[in-house]
Protein backbone atom coordinates (compact mmCIF):
# COMPACT_ATOMS: atom_id res chain seq x y z
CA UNK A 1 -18.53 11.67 -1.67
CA UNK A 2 -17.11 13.34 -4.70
CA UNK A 3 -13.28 13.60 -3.94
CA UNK A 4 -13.06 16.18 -7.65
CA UNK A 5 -15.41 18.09 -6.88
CA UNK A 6 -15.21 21.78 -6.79
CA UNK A 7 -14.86 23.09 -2.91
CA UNK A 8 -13.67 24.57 -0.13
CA UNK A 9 -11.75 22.64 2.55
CA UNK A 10 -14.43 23.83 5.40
CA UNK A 11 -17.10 22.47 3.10
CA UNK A 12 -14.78 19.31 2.60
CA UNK A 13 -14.77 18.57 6.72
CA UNK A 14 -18.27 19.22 7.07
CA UNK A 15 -19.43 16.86 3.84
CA UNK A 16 -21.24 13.76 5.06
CA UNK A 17 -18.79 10.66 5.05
CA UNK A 18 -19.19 6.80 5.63
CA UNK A 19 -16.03 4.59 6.13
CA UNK A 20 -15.62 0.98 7.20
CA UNK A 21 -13.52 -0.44 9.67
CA UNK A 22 -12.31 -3.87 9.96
CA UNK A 23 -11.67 -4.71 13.89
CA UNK A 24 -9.92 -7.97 15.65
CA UNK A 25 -12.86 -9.41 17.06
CA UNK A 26 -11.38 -9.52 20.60
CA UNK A 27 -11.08 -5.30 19.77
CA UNK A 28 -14.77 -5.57 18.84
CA UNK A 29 -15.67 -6.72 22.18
CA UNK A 30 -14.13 -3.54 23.83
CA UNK A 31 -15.08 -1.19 22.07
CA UNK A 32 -18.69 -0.38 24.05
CA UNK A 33 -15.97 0.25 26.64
CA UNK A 34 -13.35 2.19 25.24
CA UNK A 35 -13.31 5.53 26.41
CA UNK A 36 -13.93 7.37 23.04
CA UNK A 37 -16.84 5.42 22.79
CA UNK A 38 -18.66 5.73 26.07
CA UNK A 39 -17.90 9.45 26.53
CA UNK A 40 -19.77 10.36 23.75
CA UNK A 41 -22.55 7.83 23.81
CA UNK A 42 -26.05 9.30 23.42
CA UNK A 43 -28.77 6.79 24.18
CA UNK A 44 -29.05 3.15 23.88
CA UNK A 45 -26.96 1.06 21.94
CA UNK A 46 -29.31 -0.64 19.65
CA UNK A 47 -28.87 -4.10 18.76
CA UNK A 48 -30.01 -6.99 16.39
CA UNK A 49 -29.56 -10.42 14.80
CA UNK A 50 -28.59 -10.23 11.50
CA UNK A 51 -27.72 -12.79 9.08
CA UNK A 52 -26.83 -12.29 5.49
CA UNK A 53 -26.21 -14.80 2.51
CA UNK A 54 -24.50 -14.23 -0.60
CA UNK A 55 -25.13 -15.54 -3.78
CA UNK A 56 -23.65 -16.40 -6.67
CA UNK A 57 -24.15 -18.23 -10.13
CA UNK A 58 -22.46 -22.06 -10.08
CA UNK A 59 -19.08 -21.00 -12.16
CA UNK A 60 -18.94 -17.47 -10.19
CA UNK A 61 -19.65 -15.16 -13.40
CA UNK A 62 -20.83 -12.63 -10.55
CA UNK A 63 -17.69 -12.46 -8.51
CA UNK A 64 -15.69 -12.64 -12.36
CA UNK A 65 -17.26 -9.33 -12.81
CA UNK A 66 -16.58 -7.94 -9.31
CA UNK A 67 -20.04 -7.98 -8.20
CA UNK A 68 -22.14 -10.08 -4.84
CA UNK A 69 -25.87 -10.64 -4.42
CA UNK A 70 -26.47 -10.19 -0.94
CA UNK A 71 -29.58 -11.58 1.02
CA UNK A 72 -30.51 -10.32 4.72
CA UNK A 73 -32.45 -12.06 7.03
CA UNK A 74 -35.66 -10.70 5.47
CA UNK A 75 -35.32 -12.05 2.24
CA UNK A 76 -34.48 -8.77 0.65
CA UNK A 77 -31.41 -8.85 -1.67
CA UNK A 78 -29.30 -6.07 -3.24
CA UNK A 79 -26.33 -6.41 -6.09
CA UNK A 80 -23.08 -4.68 -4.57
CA UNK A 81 -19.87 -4.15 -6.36
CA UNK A 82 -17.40 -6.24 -4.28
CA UNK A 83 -14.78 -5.12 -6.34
CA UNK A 84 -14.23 -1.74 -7.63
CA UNK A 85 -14.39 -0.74 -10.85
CA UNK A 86 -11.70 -1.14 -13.00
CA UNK A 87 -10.74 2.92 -13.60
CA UNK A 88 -12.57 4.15 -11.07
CA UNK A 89 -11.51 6.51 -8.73
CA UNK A 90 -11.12 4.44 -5.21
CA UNK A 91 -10.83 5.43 -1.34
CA UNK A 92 -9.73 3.22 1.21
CA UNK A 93 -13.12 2.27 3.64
CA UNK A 94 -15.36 3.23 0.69
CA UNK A 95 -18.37 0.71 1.70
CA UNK A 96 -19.37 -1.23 -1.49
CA UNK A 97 -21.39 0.33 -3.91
CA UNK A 98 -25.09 -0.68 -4.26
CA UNK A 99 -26.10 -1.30 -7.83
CA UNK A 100 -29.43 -1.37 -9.10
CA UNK A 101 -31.71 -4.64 -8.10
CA UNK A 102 -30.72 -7.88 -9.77
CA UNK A 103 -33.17 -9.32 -12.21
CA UNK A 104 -35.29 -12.11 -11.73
CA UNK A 105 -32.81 -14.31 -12.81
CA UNK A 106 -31.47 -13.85 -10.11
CA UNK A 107 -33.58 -16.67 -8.56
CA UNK A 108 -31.27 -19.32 -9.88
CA UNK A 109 -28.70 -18.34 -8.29
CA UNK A 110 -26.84 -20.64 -5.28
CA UNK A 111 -25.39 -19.97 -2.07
CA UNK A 112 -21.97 -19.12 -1.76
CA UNK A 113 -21.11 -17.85 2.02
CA UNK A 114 -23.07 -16.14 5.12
CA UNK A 115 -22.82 -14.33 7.90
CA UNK A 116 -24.52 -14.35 11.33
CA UNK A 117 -23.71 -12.34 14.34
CA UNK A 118 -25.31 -9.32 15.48
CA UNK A 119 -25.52 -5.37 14.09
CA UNK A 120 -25.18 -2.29 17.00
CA UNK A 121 -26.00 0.96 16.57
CA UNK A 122 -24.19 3.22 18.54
CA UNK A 123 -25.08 7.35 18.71
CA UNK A 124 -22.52 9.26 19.25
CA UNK A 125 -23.24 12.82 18.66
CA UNK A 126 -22.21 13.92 15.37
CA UNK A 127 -21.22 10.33 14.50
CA UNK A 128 -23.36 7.12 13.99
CA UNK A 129 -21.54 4.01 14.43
CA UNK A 130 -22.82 0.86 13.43
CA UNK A 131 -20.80 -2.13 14.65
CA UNK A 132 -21.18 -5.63 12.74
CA UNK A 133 -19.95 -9.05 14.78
CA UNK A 134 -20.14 -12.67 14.00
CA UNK A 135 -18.93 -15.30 11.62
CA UNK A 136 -18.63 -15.80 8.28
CA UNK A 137 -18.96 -19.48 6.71
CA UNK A 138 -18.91 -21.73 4.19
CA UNK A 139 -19.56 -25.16 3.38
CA UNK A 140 -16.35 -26.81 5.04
CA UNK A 141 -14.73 -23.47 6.92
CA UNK A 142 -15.70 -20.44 9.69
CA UNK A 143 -13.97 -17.18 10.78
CA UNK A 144 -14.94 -14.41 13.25
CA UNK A 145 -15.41 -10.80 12.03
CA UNK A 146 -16.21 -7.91 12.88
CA UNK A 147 -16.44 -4.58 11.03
CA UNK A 148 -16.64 -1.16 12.39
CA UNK A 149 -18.91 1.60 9.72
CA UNK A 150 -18.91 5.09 11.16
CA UNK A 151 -21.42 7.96 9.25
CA UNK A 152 -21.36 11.55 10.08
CA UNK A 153 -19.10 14.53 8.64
CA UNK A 154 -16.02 13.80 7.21
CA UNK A 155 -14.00 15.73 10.30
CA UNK A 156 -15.76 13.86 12.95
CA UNK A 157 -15.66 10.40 11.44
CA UNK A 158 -11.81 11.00 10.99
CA UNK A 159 -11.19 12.62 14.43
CA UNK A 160 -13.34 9.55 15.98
CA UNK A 161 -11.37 6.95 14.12
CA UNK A 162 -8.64 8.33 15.27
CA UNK A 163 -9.45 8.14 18.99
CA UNK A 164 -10.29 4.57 18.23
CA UNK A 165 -6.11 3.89 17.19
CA UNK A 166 -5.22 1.41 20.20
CA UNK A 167 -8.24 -0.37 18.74
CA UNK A 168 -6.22 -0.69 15.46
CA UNK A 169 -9.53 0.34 13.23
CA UNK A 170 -8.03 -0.42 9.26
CA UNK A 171 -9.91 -0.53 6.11
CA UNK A 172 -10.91 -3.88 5.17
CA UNK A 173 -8.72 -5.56 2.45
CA UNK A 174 -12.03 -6.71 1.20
CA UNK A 175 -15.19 -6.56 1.52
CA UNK A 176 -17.49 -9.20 3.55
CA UNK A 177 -18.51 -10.65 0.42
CA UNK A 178 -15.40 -11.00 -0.95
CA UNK A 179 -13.93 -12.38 1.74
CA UNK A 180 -17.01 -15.04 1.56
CA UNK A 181 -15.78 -16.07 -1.63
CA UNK A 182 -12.59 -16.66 -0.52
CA UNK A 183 -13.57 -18.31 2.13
CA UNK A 184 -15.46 -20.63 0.09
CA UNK A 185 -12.65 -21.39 -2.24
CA UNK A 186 -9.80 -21.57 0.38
CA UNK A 187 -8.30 -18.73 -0.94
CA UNK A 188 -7.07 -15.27 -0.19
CA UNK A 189 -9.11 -12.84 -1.01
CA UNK A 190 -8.68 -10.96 -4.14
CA UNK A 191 -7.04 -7.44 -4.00
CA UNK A 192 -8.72 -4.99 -4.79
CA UNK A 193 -5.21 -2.76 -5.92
CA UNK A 194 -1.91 -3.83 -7.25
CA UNK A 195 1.53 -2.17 -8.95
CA UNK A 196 1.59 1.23 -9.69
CA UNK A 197 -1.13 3.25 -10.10
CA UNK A 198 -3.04 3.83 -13.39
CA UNK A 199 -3.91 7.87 -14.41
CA UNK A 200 -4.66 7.68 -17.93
CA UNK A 201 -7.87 8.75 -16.59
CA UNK A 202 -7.06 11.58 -14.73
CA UNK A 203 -7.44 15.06 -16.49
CA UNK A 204 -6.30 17.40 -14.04
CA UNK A 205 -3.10 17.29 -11.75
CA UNK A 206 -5.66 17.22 -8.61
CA UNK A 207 -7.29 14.23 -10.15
CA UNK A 208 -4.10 11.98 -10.47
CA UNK A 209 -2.74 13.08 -6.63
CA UNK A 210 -5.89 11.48 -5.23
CA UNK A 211 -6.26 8.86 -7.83
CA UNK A 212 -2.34 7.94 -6.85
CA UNK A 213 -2.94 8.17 -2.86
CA UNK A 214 -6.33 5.92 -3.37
CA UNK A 215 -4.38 3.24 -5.23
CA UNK A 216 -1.16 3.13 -3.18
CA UNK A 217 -2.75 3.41 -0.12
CA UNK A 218 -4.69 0.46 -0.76
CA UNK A 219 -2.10 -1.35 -2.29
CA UNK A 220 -0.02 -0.92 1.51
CA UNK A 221 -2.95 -2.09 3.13
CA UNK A 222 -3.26 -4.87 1.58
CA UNK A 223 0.72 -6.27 1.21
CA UNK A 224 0.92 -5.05 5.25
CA UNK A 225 -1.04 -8.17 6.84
CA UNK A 226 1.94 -10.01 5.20
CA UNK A 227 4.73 -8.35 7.20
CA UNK A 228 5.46 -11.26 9.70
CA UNK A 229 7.80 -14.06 10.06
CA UNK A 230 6.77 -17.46 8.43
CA UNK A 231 4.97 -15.30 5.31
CA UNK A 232 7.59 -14.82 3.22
CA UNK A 233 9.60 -12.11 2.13
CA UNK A 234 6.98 -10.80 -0.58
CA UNK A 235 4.66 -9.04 1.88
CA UNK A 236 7.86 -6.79 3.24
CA UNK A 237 9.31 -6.04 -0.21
CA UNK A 238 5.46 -5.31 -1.58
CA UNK A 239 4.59 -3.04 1.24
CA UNK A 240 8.37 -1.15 0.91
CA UNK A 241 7.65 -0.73 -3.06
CA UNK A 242 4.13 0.98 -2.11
CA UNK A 243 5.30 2.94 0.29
CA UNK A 244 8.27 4.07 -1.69
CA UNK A 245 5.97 5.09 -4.83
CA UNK A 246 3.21 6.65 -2.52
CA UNK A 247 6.19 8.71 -1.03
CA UNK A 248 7.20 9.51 -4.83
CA UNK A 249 3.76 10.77 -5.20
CA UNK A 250 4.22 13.05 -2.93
CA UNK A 251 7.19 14.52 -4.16
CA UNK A 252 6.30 14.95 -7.73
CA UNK A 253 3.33 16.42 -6.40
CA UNK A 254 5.04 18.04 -3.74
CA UNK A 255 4.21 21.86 -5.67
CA UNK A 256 0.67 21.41 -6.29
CA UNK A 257 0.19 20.11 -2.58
CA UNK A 258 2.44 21.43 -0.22
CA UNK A 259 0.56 21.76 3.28
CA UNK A 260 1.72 20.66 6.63
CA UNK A 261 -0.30 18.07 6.46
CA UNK A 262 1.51 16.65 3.51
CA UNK A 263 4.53 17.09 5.29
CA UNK A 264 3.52 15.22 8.70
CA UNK A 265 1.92 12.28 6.53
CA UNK A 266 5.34 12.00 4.22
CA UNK A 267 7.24 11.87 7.84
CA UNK A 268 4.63 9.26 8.99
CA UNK A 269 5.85 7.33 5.81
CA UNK A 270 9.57 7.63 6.42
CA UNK A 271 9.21 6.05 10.13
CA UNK A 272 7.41 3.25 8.79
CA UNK A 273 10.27 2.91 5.75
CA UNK A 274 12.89 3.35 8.76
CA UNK A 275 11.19 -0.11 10.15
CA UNK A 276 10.52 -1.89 6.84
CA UNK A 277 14.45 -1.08 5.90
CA UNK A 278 16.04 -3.99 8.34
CA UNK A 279 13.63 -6.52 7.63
CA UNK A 280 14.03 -6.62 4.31
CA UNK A 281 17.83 -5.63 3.86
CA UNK A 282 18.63 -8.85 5.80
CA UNK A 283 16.07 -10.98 3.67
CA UNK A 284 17.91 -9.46 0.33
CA UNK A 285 21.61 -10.68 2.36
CA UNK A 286 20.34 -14.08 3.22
CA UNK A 287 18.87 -14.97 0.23
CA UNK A 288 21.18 -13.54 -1.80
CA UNK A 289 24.86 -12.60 -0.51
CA UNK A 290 24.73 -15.35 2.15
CA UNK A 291 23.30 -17.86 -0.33
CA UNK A 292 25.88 -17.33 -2.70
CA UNK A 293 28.46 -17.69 0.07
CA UNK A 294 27.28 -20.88 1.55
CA UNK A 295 26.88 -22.77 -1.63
CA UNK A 296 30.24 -21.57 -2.24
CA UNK A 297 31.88 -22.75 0.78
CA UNK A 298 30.05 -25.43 2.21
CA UNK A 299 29.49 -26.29 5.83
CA UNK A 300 31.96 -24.45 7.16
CA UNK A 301 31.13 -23.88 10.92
CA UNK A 302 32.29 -20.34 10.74
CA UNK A 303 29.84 -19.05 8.15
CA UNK A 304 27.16 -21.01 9.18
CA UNK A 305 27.61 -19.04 12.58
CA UNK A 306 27.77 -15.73 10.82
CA UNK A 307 24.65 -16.86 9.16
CA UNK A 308 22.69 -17.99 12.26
CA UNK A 309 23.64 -14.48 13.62
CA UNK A 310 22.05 -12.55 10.13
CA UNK A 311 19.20 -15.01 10.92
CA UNK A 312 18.65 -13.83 14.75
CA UNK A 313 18.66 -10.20 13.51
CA UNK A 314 16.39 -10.60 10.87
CA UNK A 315 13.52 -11.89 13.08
CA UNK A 316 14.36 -9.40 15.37
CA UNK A 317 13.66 -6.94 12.65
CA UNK A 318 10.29 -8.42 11.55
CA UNK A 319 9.27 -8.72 15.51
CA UNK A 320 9.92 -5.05 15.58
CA UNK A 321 8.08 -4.19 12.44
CA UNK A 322 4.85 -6.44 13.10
CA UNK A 323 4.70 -4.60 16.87
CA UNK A 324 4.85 -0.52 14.64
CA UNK A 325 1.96 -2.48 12.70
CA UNK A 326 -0.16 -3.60 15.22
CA UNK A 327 -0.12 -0.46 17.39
CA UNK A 328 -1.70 2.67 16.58
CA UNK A 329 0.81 4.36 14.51
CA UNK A 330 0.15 2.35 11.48
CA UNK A 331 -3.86 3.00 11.86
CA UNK A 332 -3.27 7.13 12.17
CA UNK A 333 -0.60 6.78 9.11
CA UNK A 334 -3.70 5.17 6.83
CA UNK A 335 -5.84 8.13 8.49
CA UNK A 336 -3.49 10.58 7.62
CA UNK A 337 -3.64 9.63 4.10
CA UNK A 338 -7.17 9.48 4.07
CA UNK A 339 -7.55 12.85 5.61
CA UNK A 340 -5.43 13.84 2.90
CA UNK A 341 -7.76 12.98 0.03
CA UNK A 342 -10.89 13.30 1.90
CA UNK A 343 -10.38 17.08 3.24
CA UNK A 344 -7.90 18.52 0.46
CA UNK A 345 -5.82 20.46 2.69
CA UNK A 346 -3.40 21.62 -0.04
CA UNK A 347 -6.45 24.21 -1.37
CA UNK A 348 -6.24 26.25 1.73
CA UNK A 349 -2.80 27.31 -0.55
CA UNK A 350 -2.22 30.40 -2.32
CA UNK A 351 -4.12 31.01 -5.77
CA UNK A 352 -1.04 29.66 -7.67
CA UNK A 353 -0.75 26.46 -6.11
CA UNK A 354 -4.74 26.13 -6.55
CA UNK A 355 -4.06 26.59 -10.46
CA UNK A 356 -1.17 24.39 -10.77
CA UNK A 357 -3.59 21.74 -8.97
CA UNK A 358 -6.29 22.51 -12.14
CA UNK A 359 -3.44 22.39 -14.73
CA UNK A 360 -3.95 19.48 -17.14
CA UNK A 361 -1.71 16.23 -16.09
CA UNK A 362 -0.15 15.99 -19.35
CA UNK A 363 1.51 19.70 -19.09
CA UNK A 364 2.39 19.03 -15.46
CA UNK A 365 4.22 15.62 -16.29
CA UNK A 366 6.01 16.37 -19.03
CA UNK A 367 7.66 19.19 -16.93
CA UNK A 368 8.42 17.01 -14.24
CA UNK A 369 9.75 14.54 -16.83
CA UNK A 370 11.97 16.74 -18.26
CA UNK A 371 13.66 17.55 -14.45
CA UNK A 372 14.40 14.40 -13.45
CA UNK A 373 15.49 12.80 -16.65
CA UNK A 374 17.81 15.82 -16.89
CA UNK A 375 19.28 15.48 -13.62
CA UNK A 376 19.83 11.81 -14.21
CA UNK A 377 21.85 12.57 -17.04
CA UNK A 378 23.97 14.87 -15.74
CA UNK A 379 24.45 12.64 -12.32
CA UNK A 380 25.86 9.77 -15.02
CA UNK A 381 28.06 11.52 -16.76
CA UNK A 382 31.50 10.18 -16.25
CA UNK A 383 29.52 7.11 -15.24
CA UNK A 384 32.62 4.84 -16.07
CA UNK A 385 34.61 6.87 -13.39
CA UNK A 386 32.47 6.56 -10.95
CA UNK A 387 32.96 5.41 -7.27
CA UNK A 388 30.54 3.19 -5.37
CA UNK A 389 29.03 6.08 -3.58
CA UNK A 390 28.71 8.22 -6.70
CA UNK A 391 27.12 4.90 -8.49
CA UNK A 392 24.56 5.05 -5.69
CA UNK A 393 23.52 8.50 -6.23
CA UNK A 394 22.57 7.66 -9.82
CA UNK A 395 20.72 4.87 -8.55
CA UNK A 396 18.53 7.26 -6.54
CA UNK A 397 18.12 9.18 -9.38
CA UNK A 398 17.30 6.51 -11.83
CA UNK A 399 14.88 5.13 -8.80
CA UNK A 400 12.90 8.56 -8.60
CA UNK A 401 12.66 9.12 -12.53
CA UNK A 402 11.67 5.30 -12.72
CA UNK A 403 8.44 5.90 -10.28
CA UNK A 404 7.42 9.02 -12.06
CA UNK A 405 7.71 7.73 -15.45
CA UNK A 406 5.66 4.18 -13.88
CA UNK A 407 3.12 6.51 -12.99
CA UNK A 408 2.93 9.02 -15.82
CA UNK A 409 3.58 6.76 -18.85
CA UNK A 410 0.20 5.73 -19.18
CA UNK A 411 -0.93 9.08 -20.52
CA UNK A 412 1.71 8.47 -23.38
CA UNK A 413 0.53 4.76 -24.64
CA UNK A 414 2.90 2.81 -26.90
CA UNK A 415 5.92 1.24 -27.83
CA UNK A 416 8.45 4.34 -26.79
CA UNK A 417 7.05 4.23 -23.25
CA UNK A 418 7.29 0.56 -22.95
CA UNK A 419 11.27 0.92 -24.26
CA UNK A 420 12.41 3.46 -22.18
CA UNK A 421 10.76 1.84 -18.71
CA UNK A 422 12.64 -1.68 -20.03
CA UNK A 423 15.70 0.20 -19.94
CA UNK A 424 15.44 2.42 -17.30
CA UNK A 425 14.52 -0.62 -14.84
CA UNK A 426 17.72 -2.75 -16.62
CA UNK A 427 19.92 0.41 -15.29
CA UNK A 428 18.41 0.39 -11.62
CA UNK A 429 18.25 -3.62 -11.38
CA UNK A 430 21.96 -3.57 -12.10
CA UNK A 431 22.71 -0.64 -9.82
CA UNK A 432 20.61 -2.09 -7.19
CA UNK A 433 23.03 -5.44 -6.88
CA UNK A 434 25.49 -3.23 -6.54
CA UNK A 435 23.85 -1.33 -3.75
CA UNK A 436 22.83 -4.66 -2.04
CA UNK A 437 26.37 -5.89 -1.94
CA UNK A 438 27.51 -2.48 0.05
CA UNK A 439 24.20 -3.15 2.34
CA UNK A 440 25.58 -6.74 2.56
CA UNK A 441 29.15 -5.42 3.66
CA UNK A 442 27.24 -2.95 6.31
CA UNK A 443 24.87 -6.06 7.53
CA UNK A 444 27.57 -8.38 8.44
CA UNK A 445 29.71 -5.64 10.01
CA UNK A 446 26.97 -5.02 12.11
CA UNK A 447 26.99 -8.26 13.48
CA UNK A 448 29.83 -7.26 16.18
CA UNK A 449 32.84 -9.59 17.49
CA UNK A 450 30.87 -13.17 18.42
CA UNK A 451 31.12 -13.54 14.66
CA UNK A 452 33.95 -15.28 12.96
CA UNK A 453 36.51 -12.62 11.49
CA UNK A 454 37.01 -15.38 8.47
CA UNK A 455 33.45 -15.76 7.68
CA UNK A 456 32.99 -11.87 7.84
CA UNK A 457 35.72 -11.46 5.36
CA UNK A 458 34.76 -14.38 3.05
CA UNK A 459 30.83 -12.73 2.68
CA UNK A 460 32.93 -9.93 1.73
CA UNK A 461 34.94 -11.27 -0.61
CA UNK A 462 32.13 -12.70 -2.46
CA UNK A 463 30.88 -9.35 -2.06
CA UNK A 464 33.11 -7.51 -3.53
CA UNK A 465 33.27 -10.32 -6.63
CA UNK A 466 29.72 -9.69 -7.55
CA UNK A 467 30.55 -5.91 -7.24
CA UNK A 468 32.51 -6.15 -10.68
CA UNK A 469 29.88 -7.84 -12.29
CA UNK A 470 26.92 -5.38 -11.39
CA UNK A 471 28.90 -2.56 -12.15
CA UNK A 472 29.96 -3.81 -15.50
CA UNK A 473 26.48 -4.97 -16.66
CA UNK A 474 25.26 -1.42 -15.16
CA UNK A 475 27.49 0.69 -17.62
CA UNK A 476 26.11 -1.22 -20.36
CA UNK A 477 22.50 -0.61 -19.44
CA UNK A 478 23.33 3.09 -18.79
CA UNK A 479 24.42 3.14 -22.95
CA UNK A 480 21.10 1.38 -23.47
CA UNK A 481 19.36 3.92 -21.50
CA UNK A 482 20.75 6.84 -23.23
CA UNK A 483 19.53 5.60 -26.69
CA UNK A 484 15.92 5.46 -25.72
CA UNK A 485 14.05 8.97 -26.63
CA UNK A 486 12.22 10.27 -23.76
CA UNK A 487 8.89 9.16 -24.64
CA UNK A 488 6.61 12.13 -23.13
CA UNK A 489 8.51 14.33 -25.94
């Protein structure tokens, strides 16, 4: 489906759609029984073996390119693109694209992983579903999967994937082949999206929205599965960063696409930031703050309770994060944002907002440039008198002009953009110690009276030491900052 094409939103719903689920295979198993399902069944389900194979040269130059011959069980092979395209314009569930058949050359090529299990079709009215079960393996490993493709019009795949929520229906990270590869290696699969988007492509403001929502939604989806205790703390700050920029999006878009449905998916986002928050406040304290102190003080029995306590509440905040993951919410949040670029709500707007979504990128971003480098500027002025809740507000600032220039500066290439993002992220490091020592005092306030009133007042202490420092190194990079030209000038 062409997301920039020219069109109506009814003639956006009614365009014919095909996504791709991944499911838990335990899900899998229900799903002939789940009410949306078997209320809307028409017929038989239909249902085969199927076994596939994918192929690949003996140093992988396939998979280097992105690419996976596939063979079915009928000896019939097709070249997919595993990977998408570098550039290309991307939605979340896209099925991999078929390419044109592989050359005879492609005879030489050697297994790399299969599949076996079973394909279902399932009628359901205006949707097809076709569900995919089994295992995939390699030479020395094995894992069940099952995927979940629904066809039909764009509405009714939505509205049926929706009904599906409890059954926590995702796009895949990866495709089956990809994850074959992976397999095969004993690795994780390869992401398909990563950082901030990239819009040097896009012409028109339109363009970069969905190009933006594409990428960032993908990116989310893909740091999410890493969101539980034991992982690390990378998968909670990586999903908080995507979620923060795709919320940025929204906002610097926020003219060209104001719609309700804009608005319900941006408060979608904010409950899922309201969970992320604790998790990875008190992984920033404990690594950080709490580090500090400890090496500091030694063994004392006091802070090592206080710690123990920051410890407790920080797997309680993961527990409660993984269980907003795993339930339904997080599956109609993704939908959400996929009904956004799928059915282009925002042109049901008035004729102005239509041409402000045509208006070339560059024009649009330089505007919105302009705004919030000028409001940054005038937040730090005084900077040197500033209090600590004053010195946050120009971190916000500097943390909304940073995103949009991330996401605009490719469309100005060169040394002045590279500069002034240096700069700009030297000022918002710096302010952000400073913030996460006033989220440390907050954390271990929090902790109520079973905790030691000494150790409480020593994390504080050291607190309030590092305070200084970020502060000081913040009003130099603010004097750095100012003597970078704005590079979309």
């Amino acid at each position: 489906m062409d997301m920039q094409s020219e069109s109506s939103p009814a003639g956006e719903a009614a365009a014919q759609l095909v996504l791709e689920f991944a499911l838990d295979p335990e899900a899998a198993q229900r799903l002939s029984r789940h009410g949306a399902i078997a209320s809307a069944r028409a017929g038989r389900t239909k249902s085969s073996a199927e076994e596939l194979i994918w192929l690949d040269t003996a140093d992988g130059a396939l998979a280097t390119e992105g690419l996976a011959l596939e063979s079915n069980r009928r000896g019939l092979r097709r070249l997919l693109r595993a990977m998408p395209a570098p550039g290309a314009s991307w939605c979340p569930g896209q099925p991999p694209e078929e390419l044109e058949a592989p050359s005879e050359e492609a005879a030489t090529l050697v297994p790399i992983a299969a599949f076996s299990g079973r394909r279902s079709l399932i009628a359901l009215g205006e949707v097809e579903a076709e569900l995919l079960t089994g295992k995939l393996r390699a030479v020395a490993a094995e894992m069940p999967v099952a995927r979940l493709t629904l066809r039909g019009t764009t509405a009714a795949v939505l509205a049926r994937a929706a009904a599906l929520a409890d059954l926590h229906p995702l796009p895949p990270i990866a495709s089956l082949a990809e994850e074959g590869r992976a397999l095969a290696r004993g690795e994780s699969p390869r992401p398909r999206r990563r950082g901030p988007p990239v819009l040097a492509g896009a012409a028109t403001v339109e363009e970069a929205l969905l190009a933006a929502l594409g990428h960032l939604l993908e990116v989310m989806l893909g740091h999410a599965p890493g969101c539980r205790l034991g992982a690390g703390p990378e998968g909670v700050h990586q999903t908080r960063v995507a979620l923060r920029r795709l919320r940025s999006v929204l906002k610097s878009f926020g003219a060209a696409a104001a719609c309700p449905e804009v608005k319900e998916f941006d408060q979608g986002l904010r409950a899922l930031a309201t969970a992320l928050g604790p998790a990875r406040d008190w992984d920033v304290f404990l690594a950080g703050t709490g580090a500090t102190a400890a090496e500091a003080i030694g063994d004392d029995r006091r802070l090592l309770a206080l710690l123990k306590a920051g410890e407790t509440r920080r797997q309680e905040a993961y527990v409660a994060l993984r269980r907003m993951l795993d339930g339904p919410v997080f599956p109609r949040l993704v939908l959400a944002g996929l009904g956004l670029m799928l059915l282009r709500p925002w042109r049901a707007g008035p004729p102005e907002q239509s041409a402000l979504l045509d208006q070339p990128l560059t024009e649009f971003a330089g505007v919105l440039l302009d705004k919030r480098w000028h409001r940054l500027r005038k937040r730090g002025e005084d900077i040197a008198e500033h209090g600590a809740e004053a010195l946050h507000e120009v971190r916000l600032d500097a943390k909304r002009l940073r995103y949009a220039a991330e996401l605009f500066a490719p469309l100005w290439p060169g040394k002045p953009a590279r500069r002034f993002l240096r700069r700009l992220a030297a000022l918002q490091e710096e302010l952000g110690l400073a913030n996460d020592v006033s989220v440390a005092r907050g954390l271990v306030g929090s902790l109520g009276p079973g905790v030691p009133a000494w150790a409480v007042g020593a994390v504080e202490g050291f607190a309030a030491a590092r305070t200084g420092r970020a502060r000081r190194h913040a009003l130099e990079a603010w004097d750095e900052l100012l003597g970078a030209d704005p590079f979309w000038r």
